[in-house]
C-alpha atoms as a PDB file:
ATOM      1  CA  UNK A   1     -87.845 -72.393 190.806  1.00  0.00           C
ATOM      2  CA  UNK A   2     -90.978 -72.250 188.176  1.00  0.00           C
ATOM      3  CA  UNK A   3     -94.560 -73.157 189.684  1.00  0.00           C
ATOM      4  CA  UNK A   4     -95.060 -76.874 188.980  1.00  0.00           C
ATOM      5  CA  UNK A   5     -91.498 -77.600 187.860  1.00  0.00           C
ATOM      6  CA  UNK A   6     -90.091 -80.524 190.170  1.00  0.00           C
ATOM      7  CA  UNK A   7     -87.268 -80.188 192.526  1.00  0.00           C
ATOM      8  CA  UNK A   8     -84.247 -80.732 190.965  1.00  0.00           C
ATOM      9  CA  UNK A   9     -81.161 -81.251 193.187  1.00  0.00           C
ATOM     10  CA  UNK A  10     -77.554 -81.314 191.457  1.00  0.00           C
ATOM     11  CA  UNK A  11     -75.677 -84.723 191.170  1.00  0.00           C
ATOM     12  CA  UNK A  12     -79.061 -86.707 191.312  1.00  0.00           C
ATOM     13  CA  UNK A  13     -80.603 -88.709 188.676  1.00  0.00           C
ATOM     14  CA  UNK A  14     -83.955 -88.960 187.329  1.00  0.00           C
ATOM     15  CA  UNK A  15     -85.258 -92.196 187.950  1.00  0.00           C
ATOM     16  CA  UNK A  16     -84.976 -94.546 184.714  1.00  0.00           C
ATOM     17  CA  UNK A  17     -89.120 -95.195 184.689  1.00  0.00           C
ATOM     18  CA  UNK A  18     -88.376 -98.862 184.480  1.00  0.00           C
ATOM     19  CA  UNK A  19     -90.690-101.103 186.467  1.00  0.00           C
ATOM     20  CA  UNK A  20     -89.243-102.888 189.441  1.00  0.00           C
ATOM     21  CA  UNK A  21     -87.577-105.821 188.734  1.00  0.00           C
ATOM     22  CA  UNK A  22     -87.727-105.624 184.586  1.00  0.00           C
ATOM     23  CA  UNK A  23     -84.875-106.586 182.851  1.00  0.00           C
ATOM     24  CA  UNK A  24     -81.768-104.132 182.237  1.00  0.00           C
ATOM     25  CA  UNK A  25     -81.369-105.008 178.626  1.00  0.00           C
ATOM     26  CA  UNK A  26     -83.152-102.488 176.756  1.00  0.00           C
ATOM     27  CA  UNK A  27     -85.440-104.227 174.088  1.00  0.00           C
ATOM     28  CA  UNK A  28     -87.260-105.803 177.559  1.00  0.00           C
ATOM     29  CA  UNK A  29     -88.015-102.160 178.841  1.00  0.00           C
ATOM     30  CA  UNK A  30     -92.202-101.918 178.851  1.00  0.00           C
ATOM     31  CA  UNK A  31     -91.643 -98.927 176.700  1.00  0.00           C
ATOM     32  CA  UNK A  32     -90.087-101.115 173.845  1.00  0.00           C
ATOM     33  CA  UNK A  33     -92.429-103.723 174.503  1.00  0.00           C
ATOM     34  CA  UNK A  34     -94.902-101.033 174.105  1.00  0.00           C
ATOM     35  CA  UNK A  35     -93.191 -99.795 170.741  1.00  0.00           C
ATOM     36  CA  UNK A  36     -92.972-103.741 169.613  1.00  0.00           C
ATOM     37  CA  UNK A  37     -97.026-104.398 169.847  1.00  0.00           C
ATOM     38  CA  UNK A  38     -97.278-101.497 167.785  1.00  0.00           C
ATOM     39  CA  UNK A  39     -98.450-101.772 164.450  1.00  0.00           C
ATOM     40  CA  UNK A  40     -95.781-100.419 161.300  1.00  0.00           C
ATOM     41  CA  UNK A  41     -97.557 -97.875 159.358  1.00  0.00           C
ATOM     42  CA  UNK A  42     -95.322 -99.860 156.767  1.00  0.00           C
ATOM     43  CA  UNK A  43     -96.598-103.235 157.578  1.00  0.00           C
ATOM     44  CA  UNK A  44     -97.937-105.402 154.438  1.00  0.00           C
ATOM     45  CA  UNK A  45     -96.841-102.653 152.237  1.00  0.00           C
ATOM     46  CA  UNK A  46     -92.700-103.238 152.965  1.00  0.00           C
ATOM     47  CA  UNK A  47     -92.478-104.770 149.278  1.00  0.00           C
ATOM     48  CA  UNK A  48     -94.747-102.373 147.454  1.00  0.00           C
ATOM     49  CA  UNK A  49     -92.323 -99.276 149.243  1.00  0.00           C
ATOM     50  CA  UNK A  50     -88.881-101.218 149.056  1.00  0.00           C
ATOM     51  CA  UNK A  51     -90.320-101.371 145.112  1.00  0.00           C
ATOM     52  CA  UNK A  52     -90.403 -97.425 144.612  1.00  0.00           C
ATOM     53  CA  UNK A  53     -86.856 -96.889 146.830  1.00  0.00           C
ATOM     54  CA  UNK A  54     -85.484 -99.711 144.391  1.00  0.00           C
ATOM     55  CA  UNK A  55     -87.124 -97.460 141.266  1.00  0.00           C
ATOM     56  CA  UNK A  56     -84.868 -94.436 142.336  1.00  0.00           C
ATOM     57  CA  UNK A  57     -81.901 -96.534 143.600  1.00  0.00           C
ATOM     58  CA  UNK A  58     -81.623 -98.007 140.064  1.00  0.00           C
ATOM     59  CA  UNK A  59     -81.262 -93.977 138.758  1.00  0.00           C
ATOM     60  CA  UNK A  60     -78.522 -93.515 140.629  1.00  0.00           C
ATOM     61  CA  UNK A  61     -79.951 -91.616 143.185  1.00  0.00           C
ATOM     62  CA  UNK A  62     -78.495 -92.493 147.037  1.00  0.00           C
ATOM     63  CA  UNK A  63     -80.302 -94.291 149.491  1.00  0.00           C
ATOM     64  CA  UNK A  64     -79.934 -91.575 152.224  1.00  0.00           C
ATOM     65  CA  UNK A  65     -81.084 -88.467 150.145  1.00  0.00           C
ATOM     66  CA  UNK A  66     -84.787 -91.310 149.304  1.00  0.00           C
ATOM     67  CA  UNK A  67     -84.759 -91.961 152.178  1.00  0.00           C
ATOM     68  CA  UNK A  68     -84.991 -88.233 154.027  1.00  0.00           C
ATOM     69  CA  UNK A  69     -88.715 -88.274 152.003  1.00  0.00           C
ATOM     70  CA  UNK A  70     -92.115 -88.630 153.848  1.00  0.00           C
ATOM     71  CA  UNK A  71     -93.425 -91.600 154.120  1.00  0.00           C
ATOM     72  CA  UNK A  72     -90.375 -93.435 153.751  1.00  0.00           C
ATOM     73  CA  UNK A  73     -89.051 -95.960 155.929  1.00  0.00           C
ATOM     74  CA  UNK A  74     -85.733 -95.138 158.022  1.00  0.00           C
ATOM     75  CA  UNK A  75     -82.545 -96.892 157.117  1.00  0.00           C
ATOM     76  CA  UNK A  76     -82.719 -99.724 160.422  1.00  0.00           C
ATOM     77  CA  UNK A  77     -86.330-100.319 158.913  1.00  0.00           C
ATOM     78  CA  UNK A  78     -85.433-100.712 155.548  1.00  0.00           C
ATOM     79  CA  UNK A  79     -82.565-103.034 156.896  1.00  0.00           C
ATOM     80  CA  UNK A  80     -85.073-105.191 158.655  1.00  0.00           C
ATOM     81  CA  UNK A  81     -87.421-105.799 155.513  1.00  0.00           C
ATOM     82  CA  UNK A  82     -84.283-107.049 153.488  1.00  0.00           C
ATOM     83  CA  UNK A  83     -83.326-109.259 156.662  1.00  0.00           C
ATOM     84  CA  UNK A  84     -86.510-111.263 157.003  1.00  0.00           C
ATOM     85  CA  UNK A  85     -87.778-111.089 153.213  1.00  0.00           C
ATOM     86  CA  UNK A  86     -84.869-112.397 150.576  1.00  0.00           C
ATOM     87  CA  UNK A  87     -86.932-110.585 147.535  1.00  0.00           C
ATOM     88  CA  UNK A  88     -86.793-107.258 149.013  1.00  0.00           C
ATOM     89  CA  UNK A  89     -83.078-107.803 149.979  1.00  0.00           C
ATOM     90  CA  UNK A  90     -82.412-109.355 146.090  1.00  0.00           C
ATOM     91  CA  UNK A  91     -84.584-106.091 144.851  1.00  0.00           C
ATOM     92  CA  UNK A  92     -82.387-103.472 146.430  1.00  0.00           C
ATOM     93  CA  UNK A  93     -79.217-105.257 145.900  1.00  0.00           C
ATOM     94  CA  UNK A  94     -79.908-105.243 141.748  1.00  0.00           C
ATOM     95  CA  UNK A  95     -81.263-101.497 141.985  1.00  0.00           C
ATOM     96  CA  UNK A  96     -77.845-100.967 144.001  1.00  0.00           C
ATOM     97  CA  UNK A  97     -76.199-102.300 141.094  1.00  0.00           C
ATOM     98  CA  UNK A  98     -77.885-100.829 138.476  1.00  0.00           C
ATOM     99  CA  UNK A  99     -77.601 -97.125 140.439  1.00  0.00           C
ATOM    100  CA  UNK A 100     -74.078 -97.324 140.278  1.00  0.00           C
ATOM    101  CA  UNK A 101     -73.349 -97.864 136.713  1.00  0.00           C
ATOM    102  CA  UNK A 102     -76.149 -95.083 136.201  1.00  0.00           C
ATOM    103  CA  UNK A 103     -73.407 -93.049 138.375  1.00  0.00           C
ATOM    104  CA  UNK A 104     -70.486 -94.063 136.306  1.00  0.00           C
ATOM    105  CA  UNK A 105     -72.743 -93.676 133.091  1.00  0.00           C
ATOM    106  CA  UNK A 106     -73.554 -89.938 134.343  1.00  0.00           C
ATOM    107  CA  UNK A 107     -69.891 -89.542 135.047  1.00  0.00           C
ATOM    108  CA  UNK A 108     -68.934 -89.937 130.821  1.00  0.00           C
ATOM    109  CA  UNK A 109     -72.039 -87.336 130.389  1.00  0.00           C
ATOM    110  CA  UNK A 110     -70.270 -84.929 132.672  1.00  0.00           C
ATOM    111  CA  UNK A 111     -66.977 -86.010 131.063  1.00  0.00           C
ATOM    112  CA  UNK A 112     -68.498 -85.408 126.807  1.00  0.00           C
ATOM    113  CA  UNK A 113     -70.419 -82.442 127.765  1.00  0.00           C
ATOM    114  CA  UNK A 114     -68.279 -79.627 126.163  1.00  0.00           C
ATOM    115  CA  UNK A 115     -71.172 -77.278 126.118  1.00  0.00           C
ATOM    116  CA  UNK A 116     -69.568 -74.940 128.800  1.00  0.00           C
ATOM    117  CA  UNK A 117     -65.753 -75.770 128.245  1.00  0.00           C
ATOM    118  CA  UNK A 118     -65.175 -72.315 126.120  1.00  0.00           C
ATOM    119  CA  UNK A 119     -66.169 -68.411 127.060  1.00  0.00           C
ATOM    120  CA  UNK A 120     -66.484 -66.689 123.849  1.00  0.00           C
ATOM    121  CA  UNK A 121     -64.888 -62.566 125.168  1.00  0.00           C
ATOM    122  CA  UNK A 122     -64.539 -59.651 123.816  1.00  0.00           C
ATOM    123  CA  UNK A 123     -60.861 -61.427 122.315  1.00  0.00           C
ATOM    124  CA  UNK A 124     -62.453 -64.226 121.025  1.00  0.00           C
ATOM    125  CA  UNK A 125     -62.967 -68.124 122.797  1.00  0.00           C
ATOM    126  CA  UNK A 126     -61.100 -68.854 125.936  1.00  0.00           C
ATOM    127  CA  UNK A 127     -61.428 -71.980 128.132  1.00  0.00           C
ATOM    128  CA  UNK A 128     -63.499 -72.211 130.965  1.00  0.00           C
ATOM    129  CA  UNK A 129     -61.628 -73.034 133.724  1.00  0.00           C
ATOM    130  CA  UNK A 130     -64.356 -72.862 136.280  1.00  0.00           C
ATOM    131  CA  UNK A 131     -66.383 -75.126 134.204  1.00  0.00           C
ATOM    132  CA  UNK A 132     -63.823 -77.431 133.576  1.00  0.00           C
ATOM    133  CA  UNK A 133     -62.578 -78.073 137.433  1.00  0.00           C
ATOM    134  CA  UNK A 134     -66.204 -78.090 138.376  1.00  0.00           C
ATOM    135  CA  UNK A 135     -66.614 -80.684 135.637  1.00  0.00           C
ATOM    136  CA  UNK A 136     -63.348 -82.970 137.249  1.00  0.00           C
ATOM    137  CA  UNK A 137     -64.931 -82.365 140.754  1.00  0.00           C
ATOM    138  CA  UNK A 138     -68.159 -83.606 139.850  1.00  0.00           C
ATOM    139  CA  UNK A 139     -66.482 -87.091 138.073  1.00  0.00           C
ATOM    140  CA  UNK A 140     -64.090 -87.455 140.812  1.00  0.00           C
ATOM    141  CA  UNK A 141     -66.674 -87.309 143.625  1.00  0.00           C
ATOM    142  CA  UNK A 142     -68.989 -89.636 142.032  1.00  0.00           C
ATOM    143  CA  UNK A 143     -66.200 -92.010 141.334  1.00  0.00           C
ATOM    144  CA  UNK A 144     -64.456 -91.440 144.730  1.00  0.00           C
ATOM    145  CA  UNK A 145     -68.302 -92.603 145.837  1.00  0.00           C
ATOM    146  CA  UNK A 146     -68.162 -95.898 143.513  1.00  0.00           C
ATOM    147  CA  UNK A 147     -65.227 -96.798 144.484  1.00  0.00           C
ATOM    148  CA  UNK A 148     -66.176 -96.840 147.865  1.00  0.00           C
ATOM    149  CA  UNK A 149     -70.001 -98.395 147.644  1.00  0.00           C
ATOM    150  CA  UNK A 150     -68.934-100.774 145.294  1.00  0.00           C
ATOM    151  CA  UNK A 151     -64.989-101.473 145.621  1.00  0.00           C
ATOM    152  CA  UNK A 152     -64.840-105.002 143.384  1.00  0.00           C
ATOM    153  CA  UNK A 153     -66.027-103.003 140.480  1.00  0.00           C
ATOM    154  CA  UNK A 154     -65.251 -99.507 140.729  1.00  0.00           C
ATOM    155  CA  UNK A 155     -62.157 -99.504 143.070  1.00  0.00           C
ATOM    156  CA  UNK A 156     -58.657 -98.375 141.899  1.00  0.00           C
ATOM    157  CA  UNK A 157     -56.931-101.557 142.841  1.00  0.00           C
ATOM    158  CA  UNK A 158     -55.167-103.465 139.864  1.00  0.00           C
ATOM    159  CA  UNK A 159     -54.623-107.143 140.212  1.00  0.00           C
ATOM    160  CA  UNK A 160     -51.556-108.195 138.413  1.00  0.00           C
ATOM    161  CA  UNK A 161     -52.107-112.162 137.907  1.00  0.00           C
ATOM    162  CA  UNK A 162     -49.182-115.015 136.709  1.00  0.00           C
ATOM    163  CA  UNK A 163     -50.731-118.084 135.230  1.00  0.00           C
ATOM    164  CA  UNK A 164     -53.746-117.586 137.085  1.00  0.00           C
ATOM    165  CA  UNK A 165     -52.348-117.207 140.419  1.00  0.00           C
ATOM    166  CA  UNK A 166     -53.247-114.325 142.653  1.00  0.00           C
ATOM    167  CA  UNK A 167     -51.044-111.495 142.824  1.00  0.00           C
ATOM    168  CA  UNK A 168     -50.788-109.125 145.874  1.00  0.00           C
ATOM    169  CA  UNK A 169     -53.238-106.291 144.694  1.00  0.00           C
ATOM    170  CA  UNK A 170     -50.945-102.605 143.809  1.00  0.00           C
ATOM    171  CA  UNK A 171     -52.854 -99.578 143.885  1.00  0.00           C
ATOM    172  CA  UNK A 172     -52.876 -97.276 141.078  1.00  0.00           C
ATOM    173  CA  UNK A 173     -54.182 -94.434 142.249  1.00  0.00           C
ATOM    174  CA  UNK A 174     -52.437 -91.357 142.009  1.00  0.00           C
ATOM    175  CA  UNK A 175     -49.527 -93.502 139.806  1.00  0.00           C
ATOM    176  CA  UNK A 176     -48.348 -91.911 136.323  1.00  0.00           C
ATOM    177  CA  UNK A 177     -48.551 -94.609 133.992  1.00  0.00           C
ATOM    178  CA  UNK A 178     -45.116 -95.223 133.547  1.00  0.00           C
ATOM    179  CA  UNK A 179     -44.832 -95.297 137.368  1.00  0.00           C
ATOM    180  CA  UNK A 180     -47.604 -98.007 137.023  1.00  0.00           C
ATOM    181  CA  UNK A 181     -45.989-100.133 134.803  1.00  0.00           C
ATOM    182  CA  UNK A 182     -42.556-100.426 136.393  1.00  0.00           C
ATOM    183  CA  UNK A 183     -44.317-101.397 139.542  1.00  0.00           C
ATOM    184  CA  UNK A 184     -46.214-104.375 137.844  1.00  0.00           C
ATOM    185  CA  UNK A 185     -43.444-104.996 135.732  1.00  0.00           C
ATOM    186  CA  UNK A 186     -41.191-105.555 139.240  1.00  0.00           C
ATOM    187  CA  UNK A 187     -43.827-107.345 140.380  1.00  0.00           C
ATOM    188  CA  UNK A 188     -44.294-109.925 137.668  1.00  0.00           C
ATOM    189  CA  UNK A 189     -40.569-110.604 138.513  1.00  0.00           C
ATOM    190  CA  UNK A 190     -40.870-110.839 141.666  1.00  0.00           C
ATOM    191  CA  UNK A 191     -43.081-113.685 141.270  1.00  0.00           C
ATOM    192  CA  UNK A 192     -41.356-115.419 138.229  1.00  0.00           C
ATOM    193  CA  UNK A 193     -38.287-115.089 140.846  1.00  0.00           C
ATOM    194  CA  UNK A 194     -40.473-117.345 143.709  1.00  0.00           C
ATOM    195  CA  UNK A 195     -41.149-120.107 140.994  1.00  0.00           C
END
């Protein structure tokens, strides 16, 4: 044993710090209450900050990587602001929005950019191959990422709809087209079939 180090015996517990008799939910500890009458560093500035997180969230960039910044809020603080102040929740929902078509609008960049598609050689042009898959990977990632963030809009579920009623919902993904179509096709029978 080290000078000053306490005597630690095996299969004992260190003793939970909590004053006699306080509560055993944890938000009533007199740490938290300690944590609770501290001021934010954030406080009257939650709108000004949820402003400039909005401001990059609208570029498409994602919450977590803004958020990993200094002086940023964490997420569960962030969370809070849109909970008790309906602007700043409005505010991040639109720059939400707006991120992910920036996402899907960077995807048809990626997709037109043909600047790296060829190799010119000693035999003459030659695709790319490299470039190209990294070029797929790159649009299927950030639509794999829409799809997920913002399902309604960017996920790979068709509806298939008779006179306005709500079909069951048939995923497309991975489907050949033809494949596709005789599966809503059946479908649209199906239905007619129930009337």
């Amino acid at each position: 044993m080290g000078r000053g180090m306490p005597n630690k015996q095996p299969g004992r517990r260190k003793a939970s710090g909590r004053a006699k008799g306080a509560a055993s939910n944890p938000i009533e500890t007199p740490a938290a209450a300690k944590r609770a009458e501290r001021p934010s560093p954030y406080a009257g500035k939650e709108l000004v900050i949820a402003t400039a997180i909005a401001a990059r969230l609208r570029k498409g960039e994602p919450m977590v990587v803004i958020l990993r910044d200094d002086g940023m809020p964490g997420g569960d603080a962030l969370e809070e602001w849109r909970v008790n102040d309906p602007e700043i929740d409005r505010l991040m929902a639109r720059a939400r929005r707006d991120g992910f078509d920036a996402i899907a609008a960077e995807c048809l960049a990626i997709a037109d950019d043909t600047s790296g598609d060829t190799i010119v050689g000693k035999t003459g042009e030659r695709p790319d191959s490299e470039w190209i898959q990294r070029s797929k990977l790159k649009i299927e990632t950030r639509l794999k990422l829409l799809a997920k963030w913002d399902p309604k809009r960017y996920g790979d579920k068709l509806e298939v709809a008779e006179d306005g009623a709500r079909a069951d919902q048939i995923s497309n993904a991975g489907l050949p087209e033809t494949r596709r179509a005789s599966l809503i096709e059946r479908r649209r029978q199906a239905m007619t079939n129930k009337h």
